[in-house]
C-alpha atoms as a PDB file:
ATOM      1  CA  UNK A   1      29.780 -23.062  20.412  1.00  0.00           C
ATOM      2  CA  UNK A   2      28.605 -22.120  16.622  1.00  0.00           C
ATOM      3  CA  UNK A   3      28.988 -18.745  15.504  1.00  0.00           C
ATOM      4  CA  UNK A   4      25.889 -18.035  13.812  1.00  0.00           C
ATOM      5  CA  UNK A   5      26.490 -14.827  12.943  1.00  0.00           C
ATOM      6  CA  UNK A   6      29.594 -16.019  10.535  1.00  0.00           C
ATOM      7  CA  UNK A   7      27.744 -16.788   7.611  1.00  0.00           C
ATOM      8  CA  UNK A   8      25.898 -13.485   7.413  1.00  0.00           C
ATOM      9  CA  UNK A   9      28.284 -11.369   5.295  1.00  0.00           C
ATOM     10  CA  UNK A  10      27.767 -13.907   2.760  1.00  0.00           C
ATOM     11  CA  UNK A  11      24.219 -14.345   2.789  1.00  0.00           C
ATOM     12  CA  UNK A  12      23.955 -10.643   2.841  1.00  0.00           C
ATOM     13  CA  UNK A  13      26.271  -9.888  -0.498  1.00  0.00           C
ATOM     14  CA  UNK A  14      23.893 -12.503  -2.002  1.00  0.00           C
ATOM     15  CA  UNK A  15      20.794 -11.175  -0.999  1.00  0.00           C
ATOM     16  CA  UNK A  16      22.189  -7.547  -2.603  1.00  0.00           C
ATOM     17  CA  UNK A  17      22.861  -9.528  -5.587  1.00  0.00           C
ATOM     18  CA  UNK A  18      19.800 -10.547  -6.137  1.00  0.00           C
ATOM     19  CA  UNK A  19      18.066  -7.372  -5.340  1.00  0.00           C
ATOM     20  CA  UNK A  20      20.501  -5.190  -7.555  1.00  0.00           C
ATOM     21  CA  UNK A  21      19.390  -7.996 -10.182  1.00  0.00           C
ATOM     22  CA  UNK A  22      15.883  -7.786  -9.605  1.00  0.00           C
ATOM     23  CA  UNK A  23      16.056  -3.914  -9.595  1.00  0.00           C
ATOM     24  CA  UNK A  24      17.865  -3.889 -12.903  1.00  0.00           C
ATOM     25  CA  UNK A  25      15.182  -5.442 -14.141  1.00  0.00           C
ATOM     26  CA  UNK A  26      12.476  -3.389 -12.978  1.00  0.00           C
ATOM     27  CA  UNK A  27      14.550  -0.696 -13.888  1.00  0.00           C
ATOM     28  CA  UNK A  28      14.523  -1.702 -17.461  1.00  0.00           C
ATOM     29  CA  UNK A  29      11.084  -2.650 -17.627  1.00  0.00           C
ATOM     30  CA  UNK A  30       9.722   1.038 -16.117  1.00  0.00           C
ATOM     31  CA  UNK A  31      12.143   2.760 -18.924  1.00  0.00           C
ATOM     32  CA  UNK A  32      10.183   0.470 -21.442  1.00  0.00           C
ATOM     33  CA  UNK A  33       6.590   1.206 -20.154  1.00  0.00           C
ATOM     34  CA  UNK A  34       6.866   5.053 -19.813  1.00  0.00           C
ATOM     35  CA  UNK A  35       9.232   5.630 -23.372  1.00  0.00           C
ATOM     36  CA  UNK A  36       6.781   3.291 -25.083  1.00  0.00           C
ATOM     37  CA  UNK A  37       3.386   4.647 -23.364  1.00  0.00           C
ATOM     38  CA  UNK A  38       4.594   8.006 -24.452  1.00  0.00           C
ATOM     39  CA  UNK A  39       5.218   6.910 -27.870  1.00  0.00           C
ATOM     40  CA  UNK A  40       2.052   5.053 -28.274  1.00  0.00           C
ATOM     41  CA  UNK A  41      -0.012   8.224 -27.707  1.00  0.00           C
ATOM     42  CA  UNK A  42       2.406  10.324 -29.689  1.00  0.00           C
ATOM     43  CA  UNK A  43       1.588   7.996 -32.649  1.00  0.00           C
ATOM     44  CA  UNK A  44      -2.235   8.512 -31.825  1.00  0.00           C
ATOM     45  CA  UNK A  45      -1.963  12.459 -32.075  1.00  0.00           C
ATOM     46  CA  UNK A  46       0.087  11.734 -35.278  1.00  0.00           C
ATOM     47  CA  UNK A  47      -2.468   9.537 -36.781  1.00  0.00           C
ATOM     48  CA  UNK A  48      -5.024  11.522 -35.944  1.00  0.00           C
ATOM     49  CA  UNK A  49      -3.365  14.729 -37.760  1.00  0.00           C
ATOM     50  CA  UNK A  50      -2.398  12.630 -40.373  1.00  0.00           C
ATOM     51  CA  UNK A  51      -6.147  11.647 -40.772  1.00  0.00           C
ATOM     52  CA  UNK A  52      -7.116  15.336 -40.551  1.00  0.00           C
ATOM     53  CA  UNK A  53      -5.273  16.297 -42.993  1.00  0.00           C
ATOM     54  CA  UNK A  54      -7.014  13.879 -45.479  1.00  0.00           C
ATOM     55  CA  UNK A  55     -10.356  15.651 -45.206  1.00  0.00           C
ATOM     56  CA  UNK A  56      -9.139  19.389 -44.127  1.00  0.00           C
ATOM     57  CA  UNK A  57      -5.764  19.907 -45.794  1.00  0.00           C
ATOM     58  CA  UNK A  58      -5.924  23.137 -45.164  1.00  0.00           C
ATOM     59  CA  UNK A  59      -6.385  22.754 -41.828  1.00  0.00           C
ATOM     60  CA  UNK A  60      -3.430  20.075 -40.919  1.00  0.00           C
ATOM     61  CA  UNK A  61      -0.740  21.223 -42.839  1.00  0.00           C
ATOM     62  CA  UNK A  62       1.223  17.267 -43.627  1.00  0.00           C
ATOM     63  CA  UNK A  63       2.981  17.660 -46.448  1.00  0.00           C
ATOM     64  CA  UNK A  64       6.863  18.655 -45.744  1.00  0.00           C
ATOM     65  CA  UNK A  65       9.064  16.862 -43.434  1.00  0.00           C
ATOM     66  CA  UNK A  66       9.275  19.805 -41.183  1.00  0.00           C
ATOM     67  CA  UNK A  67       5.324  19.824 -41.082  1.00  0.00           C
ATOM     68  CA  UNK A  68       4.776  16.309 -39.965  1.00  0.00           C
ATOM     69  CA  UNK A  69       7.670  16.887 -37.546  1.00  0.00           C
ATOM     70  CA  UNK A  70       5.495  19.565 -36.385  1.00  0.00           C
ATOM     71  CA  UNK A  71       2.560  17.495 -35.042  1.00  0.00           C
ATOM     72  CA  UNK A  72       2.205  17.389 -31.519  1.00  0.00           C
ATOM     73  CA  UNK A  73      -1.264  16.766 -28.788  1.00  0.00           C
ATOM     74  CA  UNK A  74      -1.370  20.784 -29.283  1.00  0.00           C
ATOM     75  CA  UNK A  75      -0.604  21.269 -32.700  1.00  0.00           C
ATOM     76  CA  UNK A  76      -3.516  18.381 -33.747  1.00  0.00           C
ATOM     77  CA  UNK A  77      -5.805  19.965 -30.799  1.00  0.00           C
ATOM     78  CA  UNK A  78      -5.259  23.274 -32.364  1.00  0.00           C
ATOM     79  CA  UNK A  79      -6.200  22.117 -35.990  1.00  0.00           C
ATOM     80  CA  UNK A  80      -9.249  20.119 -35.218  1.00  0.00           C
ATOM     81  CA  UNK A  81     -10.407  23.191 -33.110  1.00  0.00           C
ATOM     82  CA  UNK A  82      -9.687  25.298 -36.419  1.00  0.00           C
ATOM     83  CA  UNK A  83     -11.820  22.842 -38.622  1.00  0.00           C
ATOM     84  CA  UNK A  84     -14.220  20.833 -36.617  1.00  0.00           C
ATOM     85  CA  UNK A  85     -14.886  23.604 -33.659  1.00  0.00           C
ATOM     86  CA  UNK A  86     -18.428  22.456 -32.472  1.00  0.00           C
ATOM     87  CA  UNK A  87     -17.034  18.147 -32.909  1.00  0.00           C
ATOM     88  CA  UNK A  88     -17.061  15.994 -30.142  1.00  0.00           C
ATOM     89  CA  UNK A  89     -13.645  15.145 -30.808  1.00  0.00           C
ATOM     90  CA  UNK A  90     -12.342  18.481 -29.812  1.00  0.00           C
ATOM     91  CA  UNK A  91     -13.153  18.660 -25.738  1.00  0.00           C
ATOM     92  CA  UNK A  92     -12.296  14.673 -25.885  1.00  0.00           C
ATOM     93  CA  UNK A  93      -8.456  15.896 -27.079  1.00  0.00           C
ATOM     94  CA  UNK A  94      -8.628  18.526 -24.827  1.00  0.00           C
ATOM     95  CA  UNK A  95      -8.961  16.199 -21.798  1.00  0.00           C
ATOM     96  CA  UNK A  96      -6.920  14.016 -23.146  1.00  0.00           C
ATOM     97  CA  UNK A  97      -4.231  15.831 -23.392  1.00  0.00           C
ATOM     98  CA  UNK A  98      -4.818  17.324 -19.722  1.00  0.00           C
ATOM     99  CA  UNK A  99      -4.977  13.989 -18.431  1.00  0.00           C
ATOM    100  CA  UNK A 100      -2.364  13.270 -15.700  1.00  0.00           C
ATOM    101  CA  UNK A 101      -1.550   9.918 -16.610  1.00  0.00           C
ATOM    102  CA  UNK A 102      -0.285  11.229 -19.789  1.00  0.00           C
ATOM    103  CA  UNK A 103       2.064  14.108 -18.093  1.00  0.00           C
ATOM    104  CA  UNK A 104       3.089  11.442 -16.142  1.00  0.00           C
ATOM    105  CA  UNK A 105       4.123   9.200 -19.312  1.00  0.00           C
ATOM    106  CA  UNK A 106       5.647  12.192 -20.889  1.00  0.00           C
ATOM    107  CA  UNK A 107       7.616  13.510 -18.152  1.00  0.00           C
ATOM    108  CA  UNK A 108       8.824  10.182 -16.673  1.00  0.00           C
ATOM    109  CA  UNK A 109       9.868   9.279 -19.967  1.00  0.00           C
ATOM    110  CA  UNK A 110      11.603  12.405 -20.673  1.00  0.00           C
ATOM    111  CA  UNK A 111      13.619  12.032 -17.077  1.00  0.00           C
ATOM    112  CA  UNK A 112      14.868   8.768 -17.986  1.00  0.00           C
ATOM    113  CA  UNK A 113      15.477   9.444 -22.077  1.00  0.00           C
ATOM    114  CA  UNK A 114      17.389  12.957 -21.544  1.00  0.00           C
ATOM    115  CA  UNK A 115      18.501  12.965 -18.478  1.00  0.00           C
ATOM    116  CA  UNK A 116      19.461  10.560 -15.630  1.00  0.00           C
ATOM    117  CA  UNK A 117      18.173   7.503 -14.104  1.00  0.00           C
ATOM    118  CA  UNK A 118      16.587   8.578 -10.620  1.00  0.00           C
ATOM    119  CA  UNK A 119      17.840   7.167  -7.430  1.00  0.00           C
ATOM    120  CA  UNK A 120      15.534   4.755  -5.038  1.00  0.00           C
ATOM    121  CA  UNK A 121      14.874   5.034  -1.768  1.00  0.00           C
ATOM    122  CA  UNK A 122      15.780   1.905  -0.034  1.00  0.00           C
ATOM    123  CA  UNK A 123      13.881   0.211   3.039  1.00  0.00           C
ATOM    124  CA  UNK A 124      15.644  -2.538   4.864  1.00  0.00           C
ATOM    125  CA  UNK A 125      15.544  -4.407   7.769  1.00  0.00           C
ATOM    126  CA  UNK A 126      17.812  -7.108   9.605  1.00  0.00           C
ATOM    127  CA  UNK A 127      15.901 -10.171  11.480  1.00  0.00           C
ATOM    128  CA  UNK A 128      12.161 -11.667  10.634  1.00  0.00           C
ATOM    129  CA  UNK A 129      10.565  -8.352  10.013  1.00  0.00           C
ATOM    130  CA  UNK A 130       9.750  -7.622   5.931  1.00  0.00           C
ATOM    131  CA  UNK A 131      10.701  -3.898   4.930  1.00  0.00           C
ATOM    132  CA  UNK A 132       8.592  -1.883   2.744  1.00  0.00           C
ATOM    133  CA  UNK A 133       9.536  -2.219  -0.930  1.00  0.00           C
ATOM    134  CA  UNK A 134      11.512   0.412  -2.150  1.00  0.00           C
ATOM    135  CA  UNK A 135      10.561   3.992  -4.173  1.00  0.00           C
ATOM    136  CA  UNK A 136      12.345   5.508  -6.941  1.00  0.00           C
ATOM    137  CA  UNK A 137      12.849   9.036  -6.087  1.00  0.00           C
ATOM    138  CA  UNK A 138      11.136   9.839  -9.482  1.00  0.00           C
ATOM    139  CA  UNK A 139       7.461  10.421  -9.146  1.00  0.00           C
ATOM    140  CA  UNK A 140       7.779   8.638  -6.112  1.00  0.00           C
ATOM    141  CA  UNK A 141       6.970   5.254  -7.552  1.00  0.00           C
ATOM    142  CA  UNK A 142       7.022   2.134  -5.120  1.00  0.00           C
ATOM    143  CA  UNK A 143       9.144  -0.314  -6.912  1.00  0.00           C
ATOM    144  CA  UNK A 144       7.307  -3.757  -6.775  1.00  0.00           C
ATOM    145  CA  UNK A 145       5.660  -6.274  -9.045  1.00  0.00           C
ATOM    146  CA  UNK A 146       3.150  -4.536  -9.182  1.00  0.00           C
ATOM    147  CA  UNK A 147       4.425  -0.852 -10.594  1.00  0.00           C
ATOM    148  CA  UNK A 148       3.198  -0.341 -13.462  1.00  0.00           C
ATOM    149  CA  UNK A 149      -0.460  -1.964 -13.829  1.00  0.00           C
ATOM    150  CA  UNK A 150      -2.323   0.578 -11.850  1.00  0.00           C
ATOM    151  CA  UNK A 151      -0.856   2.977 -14.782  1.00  0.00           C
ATOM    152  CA  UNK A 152      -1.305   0.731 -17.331  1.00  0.00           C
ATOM    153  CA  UNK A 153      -5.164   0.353 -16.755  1.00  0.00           C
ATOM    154  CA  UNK A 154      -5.151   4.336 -16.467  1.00  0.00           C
ATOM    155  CA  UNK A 155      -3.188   4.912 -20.004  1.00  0.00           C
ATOM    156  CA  UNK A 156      -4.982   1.876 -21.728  1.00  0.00           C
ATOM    157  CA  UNK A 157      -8.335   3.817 -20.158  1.00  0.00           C
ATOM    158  CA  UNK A 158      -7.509   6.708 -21.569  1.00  0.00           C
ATOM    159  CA  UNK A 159      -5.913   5.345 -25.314  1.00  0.00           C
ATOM    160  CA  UNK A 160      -9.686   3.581 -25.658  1.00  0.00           C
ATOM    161  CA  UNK A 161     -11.626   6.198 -25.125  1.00  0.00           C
ATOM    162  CA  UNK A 162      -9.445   8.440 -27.721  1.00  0.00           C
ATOM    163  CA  UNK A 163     -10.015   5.162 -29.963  1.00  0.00           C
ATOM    164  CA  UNK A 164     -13.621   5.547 -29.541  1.00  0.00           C
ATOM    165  CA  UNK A 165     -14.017   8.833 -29.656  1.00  0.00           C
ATOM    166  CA  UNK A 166     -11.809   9.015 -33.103  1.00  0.00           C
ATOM    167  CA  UNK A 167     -13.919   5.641 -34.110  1.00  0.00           C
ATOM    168  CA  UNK A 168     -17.211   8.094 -33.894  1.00  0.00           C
ATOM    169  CA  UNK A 169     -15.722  10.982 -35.819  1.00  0.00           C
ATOM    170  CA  UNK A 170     -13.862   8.978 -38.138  1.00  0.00           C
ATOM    171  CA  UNK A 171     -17.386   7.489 -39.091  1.00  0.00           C
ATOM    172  CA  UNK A 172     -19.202  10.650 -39.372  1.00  0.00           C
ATOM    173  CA  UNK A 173     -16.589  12.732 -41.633  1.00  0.00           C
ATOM    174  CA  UNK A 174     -14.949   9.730 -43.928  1.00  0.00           C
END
């Protein structure tokens, strides 16, 4: 008689293997999307002082080190409110910076930078039936191919539109 069951140990270390591989991976790549999504928008509300303070010095203060350590989505809201308080480009900052895909950047990113990596919920199942992919405990994120895109559309969404809406200042004050 064969004894299918004896292989099964081994094909189930191996099947770990290549999960804990495969989540490694993801793991890596979700640290590099929300660290460098954050840091691409910090670098827009630092331009965007910076550029401020080329027509309004007064107004965005970019001179010392501690000053341009200073800039921040509220510091550059704050200033462009100050100088250019009836611009388009101030209620497009403000729901910018409200915008939830960009707390979600910020915060994710800040988790995973400061503090710990989050655990994962983990769906399996023995026999023909597929199990739902798992979830990192963090924001509750379903860890599949497919994790970060729906965020990436949102965040590349929302870094055109502060493109465009800097594009239309930058053209009526330079």
């Amino acid at each position: 008689m064969l004894d299918e069951n004896r292989h099964q140990p081994t094909v189930l270390a191996a099947t770990f293997a290549r999960t804990h591989v495969k989540y490694s991976h993801r793991k890596a790549a979700l640290f590099g999307f929300f660290s460098n999504g954050s840091s691409v928008f910090e670098s827009l509300w630092y331009g965007m002082f910076a550029a401020g303070s080329m027509l309004q010095p007064g107004h965005f203060p970019f001179v010392t080190a501690q000053q341009k350590r200073a800039v921040t989505a509220s510091t550059t809201i704050a200033a462009y409110k100050a100088a250019y308080p009836g611009d388009a480009i101030v209620p497009l900052l403000e729901a910018a910076a409200k915008h939830s895909s960009l707390h979600e950047l910020r915060d994710i990113r800040n988790v995973l930078s400061h503090r710990t990596a989050p655990g994962r919920t983990i769906q399996a199942t023995i026999g023909g039936a597929v199990s739902e992919p798992d979830r990192w405990k963090l924001a509750d994120i379903v860890l599949d191919d497919a994790a970060t895109s729906s965020r990436r559309a949102q965040t590349s969404h929302l870094f055109s539109s502060m493109m465009d809406g800097f594009r239309v200042f930058a053209l009526a004050h330079f």
